[in-house]
Protein backbone atom coordinates (compact mmCIF):
# COMPACT_ATOMS: atom_id res chain seq x y z
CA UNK A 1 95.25 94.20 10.32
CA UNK A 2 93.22 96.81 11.93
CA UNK A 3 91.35 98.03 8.85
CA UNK A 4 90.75 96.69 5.20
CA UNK A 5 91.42 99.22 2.30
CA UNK A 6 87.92 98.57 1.86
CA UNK A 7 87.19 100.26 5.17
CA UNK A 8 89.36 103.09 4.60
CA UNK A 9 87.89 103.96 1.21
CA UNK A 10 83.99 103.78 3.10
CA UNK A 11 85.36 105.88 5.98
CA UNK A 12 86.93 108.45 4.08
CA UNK A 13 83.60 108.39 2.15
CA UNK A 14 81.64 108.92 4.77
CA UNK A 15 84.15 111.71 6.42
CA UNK A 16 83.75 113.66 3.26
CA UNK A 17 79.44 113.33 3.44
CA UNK A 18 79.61 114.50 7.00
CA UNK A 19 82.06 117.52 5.82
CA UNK A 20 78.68 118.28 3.09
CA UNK A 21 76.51 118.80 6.19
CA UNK A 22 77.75 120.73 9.02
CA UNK A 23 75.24 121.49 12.35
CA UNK A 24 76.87 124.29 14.61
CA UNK A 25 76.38 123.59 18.70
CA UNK A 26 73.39 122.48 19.49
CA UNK A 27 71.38 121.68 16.57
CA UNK A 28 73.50 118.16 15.68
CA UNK A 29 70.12 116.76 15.02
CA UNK A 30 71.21 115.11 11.74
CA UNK A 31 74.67 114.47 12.21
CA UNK A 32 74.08 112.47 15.21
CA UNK A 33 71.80 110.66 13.09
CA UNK A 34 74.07 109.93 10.51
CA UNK A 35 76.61 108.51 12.94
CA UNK A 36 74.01 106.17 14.21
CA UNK A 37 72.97 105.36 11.39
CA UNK A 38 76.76 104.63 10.16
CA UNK A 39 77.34 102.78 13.42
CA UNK A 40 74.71 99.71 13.04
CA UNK A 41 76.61 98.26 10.66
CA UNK A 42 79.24 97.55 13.87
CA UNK A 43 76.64 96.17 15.81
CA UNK A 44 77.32 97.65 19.30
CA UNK A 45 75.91 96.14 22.31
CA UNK A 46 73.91 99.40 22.52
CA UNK A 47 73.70 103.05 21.46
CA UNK A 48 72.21 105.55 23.57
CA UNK A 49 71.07 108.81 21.80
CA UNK A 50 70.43 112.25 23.62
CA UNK A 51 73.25 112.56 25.85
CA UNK A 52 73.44 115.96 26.76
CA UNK A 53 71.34 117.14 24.18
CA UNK A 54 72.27 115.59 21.23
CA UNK A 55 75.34 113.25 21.82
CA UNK A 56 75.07 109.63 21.20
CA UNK A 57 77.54 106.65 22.79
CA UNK A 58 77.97 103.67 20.99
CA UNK A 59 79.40 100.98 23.75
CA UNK A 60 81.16 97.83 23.02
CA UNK A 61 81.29 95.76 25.95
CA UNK A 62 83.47 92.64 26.30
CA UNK A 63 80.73 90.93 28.62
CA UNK A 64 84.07 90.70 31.19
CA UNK A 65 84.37 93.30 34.45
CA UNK A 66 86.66 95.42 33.50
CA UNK A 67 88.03 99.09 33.10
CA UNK A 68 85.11 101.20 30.87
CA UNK A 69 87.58 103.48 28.47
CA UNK A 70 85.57 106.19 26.76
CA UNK A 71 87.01 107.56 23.34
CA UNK A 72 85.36 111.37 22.43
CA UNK A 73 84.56 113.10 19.22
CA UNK A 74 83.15 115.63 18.48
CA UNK A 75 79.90 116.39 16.43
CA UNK A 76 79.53 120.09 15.94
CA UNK A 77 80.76 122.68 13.04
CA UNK A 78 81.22 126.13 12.95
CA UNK A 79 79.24 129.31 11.88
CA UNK A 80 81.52 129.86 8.83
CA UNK A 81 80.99 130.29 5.39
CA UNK A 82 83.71 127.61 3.66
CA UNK A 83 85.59 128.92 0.48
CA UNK A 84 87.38 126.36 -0.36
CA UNK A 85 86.35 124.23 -3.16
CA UNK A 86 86.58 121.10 -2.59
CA UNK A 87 83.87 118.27 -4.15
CA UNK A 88 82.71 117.68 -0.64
CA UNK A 89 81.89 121.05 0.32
CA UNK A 90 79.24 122.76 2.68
CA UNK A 91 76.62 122.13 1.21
CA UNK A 92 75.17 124.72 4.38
CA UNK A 93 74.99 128.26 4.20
CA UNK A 94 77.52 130.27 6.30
CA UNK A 95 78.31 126.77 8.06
CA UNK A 96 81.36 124.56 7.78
CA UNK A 97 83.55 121.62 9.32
CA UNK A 98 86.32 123.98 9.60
CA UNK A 99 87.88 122.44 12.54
CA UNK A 100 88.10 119.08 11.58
CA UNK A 101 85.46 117.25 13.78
CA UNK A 102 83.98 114.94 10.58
CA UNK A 103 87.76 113.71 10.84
CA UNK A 104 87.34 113.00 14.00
CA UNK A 105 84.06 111.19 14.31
CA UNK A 106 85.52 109.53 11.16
CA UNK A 107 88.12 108.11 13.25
CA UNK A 108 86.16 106.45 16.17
CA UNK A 109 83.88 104.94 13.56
CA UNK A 110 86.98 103.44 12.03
CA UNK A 111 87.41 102.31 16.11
CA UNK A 112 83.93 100.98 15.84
CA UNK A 113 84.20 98.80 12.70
CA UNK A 114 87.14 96.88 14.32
CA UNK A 115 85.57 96.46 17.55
CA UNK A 116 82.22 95.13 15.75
CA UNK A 117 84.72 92.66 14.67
CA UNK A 118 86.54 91.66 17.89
CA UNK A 119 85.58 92.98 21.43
CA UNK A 120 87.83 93.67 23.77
CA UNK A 121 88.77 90.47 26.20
CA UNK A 122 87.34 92.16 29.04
CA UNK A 123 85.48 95.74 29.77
CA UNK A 124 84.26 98.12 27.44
CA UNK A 125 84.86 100.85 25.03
CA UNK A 126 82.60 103.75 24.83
CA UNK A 127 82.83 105.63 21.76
CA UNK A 128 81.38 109.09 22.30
CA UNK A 129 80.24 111.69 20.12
CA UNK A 130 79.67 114.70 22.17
CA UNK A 131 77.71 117.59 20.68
CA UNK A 132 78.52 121.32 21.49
CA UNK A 133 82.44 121.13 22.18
CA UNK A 134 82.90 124.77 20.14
CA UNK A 135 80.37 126.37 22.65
CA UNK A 136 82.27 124.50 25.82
CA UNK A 137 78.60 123.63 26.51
CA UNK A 138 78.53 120.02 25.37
CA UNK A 139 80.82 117.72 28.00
CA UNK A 140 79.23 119.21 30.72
CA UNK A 141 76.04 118.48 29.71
CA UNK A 142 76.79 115.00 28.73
CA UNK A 143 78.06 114.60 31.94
CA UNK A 144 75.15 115.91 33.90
CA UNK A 145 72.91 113.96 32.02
CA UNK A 146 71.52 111.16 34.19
CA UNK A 147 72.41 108.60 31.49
CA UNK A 148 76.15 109.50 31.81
CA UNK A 149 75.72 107.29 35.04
CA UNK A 150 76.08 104.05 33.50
CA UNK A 151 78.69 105.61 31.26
CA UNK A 152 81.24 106.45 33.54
CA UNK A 153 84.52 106.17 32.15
CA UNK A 154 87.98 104.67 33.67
CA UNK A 155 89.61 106.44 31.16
CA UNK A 156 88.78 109.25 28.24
CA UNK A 157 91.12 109.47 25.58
CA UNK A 158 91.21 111.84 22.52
CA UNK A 159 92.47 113.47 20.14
CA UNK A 160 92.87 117.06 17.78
CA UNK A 161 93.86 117.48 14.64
CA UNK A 162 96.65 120.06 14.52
CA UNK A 163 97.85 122.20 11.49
CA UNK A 164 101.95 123.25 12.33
CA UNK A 165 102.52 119.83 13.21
CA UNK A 166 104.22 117.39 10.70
CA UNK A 167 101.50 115.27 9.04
CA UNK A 168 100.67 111.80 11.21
CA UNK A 169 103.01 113.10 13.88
CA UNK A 170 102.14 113.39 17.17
CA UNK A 171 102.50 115.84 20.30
CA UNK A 172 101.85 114.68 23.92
CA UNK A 173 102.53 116.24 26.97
CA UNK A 174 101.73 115.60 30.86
CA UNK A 175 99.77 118.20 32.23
CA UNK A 176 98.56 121.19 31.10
CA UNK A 177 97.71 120.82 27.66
CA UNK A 178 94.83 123.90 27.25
CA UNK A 179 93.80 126.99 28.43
CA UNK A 180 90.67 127.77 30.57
CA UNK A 181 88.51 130.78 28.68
CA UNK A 182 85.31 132.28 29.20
CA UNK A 183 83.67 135.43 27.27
CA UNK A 184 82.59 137.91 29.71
CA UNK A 185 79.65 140.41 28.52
CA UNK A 186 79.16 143.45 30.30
CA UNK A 187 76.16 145.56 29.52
CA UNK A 188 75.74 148.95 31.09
CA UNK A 189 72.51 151.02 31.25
CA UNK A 190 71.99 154.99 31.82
CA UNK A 191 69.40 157.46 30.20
CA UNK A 192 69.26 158.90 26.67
CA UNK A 193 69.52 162.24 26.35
CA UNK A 194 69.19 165.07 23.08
CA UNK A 195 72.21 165.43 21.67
CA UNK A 196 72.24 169.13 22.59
CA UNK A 197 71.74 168.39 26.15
CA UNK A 198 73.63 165.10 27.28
CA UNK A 199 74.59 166.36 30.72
CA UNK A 200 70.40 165.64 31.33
CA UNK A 201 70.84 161.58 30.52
CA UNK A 202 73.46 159.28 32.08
CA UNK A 203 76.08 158.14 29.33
CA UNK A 204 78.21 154.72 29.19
CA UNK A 205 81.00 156.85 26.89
CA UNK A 206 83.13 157.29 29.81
CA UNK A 207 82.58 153.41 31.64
CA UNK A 208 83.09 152.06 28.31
CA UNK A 209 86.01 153.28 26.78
CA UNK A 210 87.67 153.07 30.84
CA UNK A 211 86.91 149.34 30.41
CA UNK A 212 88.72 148.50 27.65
CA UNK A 213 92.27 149.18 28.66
CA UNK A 214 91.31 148.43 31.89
CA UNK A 215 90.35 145.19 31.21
CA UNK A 216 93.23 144.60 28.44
CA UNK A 217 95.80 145.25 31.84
CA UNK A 218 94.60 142.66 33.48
CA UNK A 219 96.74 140.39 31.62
CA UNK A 220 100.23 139.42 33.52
CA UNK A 221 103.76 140.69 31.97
CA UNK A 222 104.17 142.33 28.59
CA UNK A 223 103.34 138.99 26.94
CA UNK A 224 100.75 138.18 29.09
CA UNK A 225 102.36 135.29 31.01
CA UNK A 226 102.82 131.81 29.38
CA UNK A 227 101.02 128.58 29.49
CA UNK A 228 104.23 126.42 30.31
CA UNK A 229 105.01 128.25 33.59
CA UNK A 230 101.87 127.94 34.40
CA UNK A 231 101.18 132.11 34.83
CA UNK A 232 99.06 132.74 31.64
CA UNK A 233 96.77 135.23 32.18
CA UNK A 234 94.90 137.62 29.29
CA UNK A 235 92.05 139.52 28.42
CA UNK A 236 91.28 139.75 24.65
CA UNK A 237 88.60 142.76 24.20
CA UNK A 238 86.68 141.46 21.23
CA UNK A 239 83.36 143.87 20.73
CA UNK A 240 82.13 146.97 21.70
CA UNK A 241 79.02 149.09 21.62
CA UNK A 242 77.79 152.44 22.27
CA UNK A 243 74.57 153.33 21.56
CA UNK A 244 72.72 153.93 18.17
CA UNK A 245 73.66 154.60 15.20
CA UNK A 246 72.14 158.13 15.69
CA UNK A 247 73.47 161.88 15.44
CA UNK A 248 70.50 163.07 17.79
CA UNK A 249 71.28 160.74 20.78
CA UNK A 250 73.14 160.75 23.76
CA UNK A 251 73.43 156.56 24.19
CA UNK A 252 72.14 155.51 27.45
CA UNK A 253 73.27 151.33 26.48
CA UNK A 254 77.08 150.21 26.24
CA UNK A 255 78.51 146.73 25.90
CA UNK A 256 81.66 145.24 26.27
CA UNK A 257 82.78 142.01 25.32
CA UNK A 258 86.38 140.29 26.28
CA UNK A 259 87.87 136.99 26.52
CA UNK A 260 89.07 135.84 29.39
CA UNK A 261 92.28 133.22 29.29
CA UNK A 262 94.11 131.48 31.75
CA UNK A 263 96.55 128.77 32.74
CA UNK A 264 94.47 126.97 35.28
CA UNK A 265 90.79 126.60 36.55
CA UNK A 266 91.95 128.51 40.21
CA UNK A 267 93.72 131.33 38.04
CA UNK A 268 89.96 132.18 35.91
CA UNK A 269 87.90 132.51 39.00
CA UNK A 270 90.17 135.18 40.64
CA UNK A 271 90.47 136.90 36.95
CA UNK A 272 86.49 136.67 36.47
CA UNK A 273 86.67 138.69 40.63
CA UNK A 274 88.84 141.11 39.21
CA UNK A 275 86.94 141.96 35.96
CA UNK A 276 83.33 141.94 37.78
CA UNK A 277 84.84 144.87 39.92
CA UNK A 278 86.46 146.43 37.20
CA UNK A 279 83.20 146.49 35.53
CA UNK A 280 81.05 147.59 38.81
CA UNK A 281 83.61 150.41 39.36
CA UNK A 282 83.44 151.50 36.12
CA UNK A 283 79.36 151.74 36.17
CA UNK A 284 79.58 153.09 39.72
CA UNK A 285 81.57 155.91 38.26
CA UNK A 286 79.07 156.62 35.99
CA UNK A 287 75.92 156.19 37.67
CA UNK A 288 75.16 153.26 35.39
CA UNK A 289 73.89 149.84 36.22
CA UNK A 290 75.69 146.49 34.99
CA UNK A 291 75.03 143.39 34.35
CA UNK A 292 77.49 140.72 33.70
CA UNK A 293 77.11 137.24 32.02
CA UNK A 294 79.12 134.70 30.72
CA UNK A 295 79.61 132.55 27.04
CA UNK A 296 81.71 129.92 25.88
CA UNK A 297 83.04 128.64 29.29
CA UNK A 298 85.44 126.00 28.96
CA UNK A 299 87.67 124.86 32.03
CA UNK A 300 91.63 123.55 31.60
CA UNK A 301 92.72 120.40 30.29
CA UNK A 302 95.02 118.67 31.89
CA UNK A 303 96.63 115.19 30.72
CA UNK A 304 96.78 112.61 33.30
CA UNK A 305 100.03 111.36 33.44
CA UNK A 306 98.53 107.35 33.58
CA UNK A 307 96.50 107.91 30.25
CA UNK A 308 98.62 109.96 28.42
CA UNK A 309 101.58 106.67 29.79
CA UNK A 310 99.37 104.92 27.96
CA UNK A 311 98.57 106.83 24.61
CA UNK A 312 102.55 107.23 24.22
CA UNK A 313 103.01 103.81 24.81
CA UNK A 314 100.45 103.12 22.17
CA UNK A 315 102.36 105.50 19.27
CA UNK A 316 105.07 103.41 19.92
CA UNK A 317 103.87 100.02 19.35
CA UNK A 318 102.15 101.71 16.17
CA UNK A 319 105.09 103.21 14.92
CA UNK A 320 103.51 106.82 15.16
CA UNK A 321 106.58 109.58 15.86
CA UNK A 322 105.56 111.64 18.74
CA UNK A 323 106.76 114.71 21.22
CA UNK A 324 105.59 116.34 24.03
CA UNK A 325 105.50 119.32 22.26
CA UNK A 326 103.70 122.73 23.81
CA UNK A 327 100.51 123.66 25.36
CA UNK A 328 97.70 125.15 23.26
CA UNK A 329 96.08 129.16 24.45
CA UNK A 330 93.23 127.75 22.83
CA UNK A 331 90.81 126.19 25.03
CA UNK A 332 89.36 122.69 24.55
CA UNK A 333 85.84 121.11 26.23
CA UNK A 334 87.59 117.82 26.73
CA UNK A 335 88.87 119.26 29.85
CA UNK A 336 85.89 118.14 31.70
CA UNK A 337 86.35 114.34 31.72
CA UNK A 338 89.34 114.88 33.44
CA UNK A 339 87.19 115.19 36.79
CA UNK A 340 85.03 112.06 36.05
CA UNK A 341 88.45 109.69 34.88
CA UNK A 342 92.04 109.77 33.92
CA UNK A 343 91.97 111.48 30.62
CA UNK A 344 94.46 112.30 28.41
CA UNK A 345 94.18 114.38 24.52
CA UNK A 346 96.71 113.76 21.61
CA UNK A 347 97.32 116.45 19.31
CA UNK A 348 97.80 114.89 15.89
CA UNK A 349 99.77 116.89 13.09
CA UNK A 350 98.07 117.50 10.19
CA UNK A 351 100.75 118.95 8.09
CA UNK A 352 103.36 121.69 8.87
CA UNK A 353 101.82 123.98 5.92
CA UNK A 354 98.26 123.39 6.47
CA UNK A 355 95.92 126.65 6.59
CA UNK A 356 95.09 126.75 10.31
CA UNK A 357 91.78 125.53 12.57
CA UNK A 358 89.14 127.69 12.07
CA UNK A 359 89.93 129.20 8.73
CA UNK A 360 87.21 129.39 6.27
CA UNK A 361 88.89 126.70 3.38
CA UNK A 362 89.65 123.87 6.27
CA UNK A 363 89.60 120.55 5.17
CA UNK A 364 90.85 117.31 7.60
CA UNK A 365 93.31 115.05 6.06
CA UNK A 366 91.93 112.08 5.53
CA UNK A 367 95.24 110.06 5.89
CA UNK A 368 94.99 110.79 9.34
CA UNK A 369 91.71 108.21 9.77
CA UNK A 370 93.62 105.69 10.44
CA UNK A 371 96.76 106.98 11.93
CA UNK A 372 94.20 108.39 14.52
CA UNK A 373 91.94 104.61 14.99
CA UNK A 374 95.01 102.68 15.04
CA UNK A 375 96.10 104.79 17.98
CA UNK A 376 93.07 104.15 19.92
CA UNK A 377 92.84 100.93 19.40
CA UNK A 378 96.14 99.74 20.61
CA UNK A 379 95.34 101.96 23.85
CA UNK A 380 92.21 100.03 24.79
CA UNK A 381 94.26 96.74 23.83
CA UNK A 382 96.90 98.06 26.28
CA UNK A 383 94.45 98.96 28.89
CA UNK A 384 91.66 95.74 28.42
CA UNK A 385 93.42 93.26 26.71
């Protein structure tokens, strides 16, 4: 047996006390203490804290040359204010596990305790909890972090939690699997004028409300292409601002703010061209200047078709129904492994009913602990024996 009831009842426990204490990106101070904390008990051959700000890998290392196979979690929350009322509620202001990542560290310490029982035969198993994965921040820094060296995966496996999928079942696909997406912030700067008299200041009325629908077009075809051809492109305008909240001023400061979404990595850096000239046009026009920057920049994810061979063949032995399923608009920070090893994400149903990611009364199935462990653990079996 993988797990006792014993463990199950602890880990569900312990899911639920992470769910009380959610940290948004980058300030996982606490919750990456709690999971180390939570993790001595497995006694891993070592745990290495601060990776990429606040991440922390807990390895497990056969003492055998071998593949390394890294499993991710994440540790962040979200800047929402939960309403739903369950016992284990935010116990955070305006902060909340809304997306389901206490499930999901949950579910690699449920990976832990049985490899703090029995290591693999040879290699190692990395279990990761990366920090920042709403911002699309955290794997790259964990990855650029000099201690990622000695980390290096083989393979990176993981998985989502997925409301509109059938609880405990699965969807897999090869390939693309998520959206690229970056927010774009243009900010354009003229002169205030009286209100009488705005032909004496420069105004971004006219750049701004030229950018919106100019930027909205960008998109390709009247539903703005689709992620299993491989053509998705959009633009999703999401704020705008003109001025102040004044009746005596002609505004001199504008901002817009978009999302840009695409299929692929190549298809984002011609749509980023395209909306920087937009934007410089626009200002040109205007006699404004512009600056540009950019939030929340997360690159594609794209299965390998070796590792997700091997998470497939992995729901099978476990008896775990699974599909290929569709790709996900949304974008996902996982993405990034894919350049360091063969990677490959699971998306893991959490019920067909289930309020959706991101909504403020969220709560992670617990059943799904160890659906989710018993998963990984027959991969890294598969893949080290």
């Amino acid at each position: 047996m993988y797990l006792t009831n014993q463990d199950i009842v602890e880990l569900t426990a312990w899911r639920r006390k992470l769910h009380t204490m959610p940290e948004v990106s980058g300030e996982e101070v606490e919750t990456a203490r709690e999971v180390v904390r939570f993790l001595k008990d497995t006694a891993p051959d070592a745990i290495i804290e601060g990776l990429g700000g606040t991440g922390v890998a807990a390895i497990y290392d056969s003492g055998i040359t071998g593949p390394t196979v890294l499993i991710r979690a994440e540790l962040d929350a979200l800047p929402i204010e939960e309403i739903g009322e369950p016992d284990h509620r935010s116990k955070i202001a305006g902060k909340g596990h809304m997306c389901g990542h206490d499930g999901h560290m949950a579910t690699l310490a449920a990976v832990g305790r049985r490899l703090g029982r029995e290591r693999p035969k040879r290699g190692r198993v990395i279990l990761l909890f990366q920090p920042a994965e709403e911002t699309g921040a955290g794997a790259a820094a964990v990855i650029a972090d000099e201690k990622f060296k000695a980390l290096t995966p083989d393979y990176s496996l993981s998985l989502h939690n997925m409301p509109g999928i059938r609880l405990g079942h699965a969807w897999l696909k090869d390939g693309q699997s998520n959206c690229a997406s970056r927010g774009i912030r243009i900010v354009l700067t003229g002169r205030t004028a009286h209100a009488s008299t705005p032909e004496t200041g420069i105004s971004p009325v006219n750049a701004v409300s030229k950018l919106m629908p100019a930027l909205t077009a960008l998109g390709t075809g009247p539903q703005s292409g689709s992620i299993e051809t491989g053509d998705l492109v959009r633009v999703t305008v999401t704020h705008a601002t003109i001025g102040e909240p004044a009746f005596g001023i002609a505004p001199a400061h504008g901002e817009v703010w978009a999302t840009l979404r695409t299929s692929t990595d190549d298809q984002m850096a011609a749509l980023v061209e395209a909306a920087e000239n937009l934007a410089r046009e626009a200002a040109a026009e205007s006699g404004l200047t512009v600056e540009i920057d950019y939030h929340d920049v997360f690159g594609h994810c794209i299965n390998d078709p070796e590792a997700a061979a091997i998470l497939r063949a992995a729901m099978d032995a476990e008896g775990v129904t699974h599909e290929a399923g569709q790709a996900f608009r949304g974008s996902e920070d996982f993405g990034r492994f894919g350049a360091v090893s063969k990677s490959a994400m699971l998306f893991l149903g959490s019920g067909e009913t289930l309020t959706a990611l991101h909504s403020p009364n969220y709560d992670f199935p617990d059943d799904l602990i160890p659906i989710g462990a018993k998963i990984f653990l027959r991969a890294t079996q598969d893949i080290l024996g």
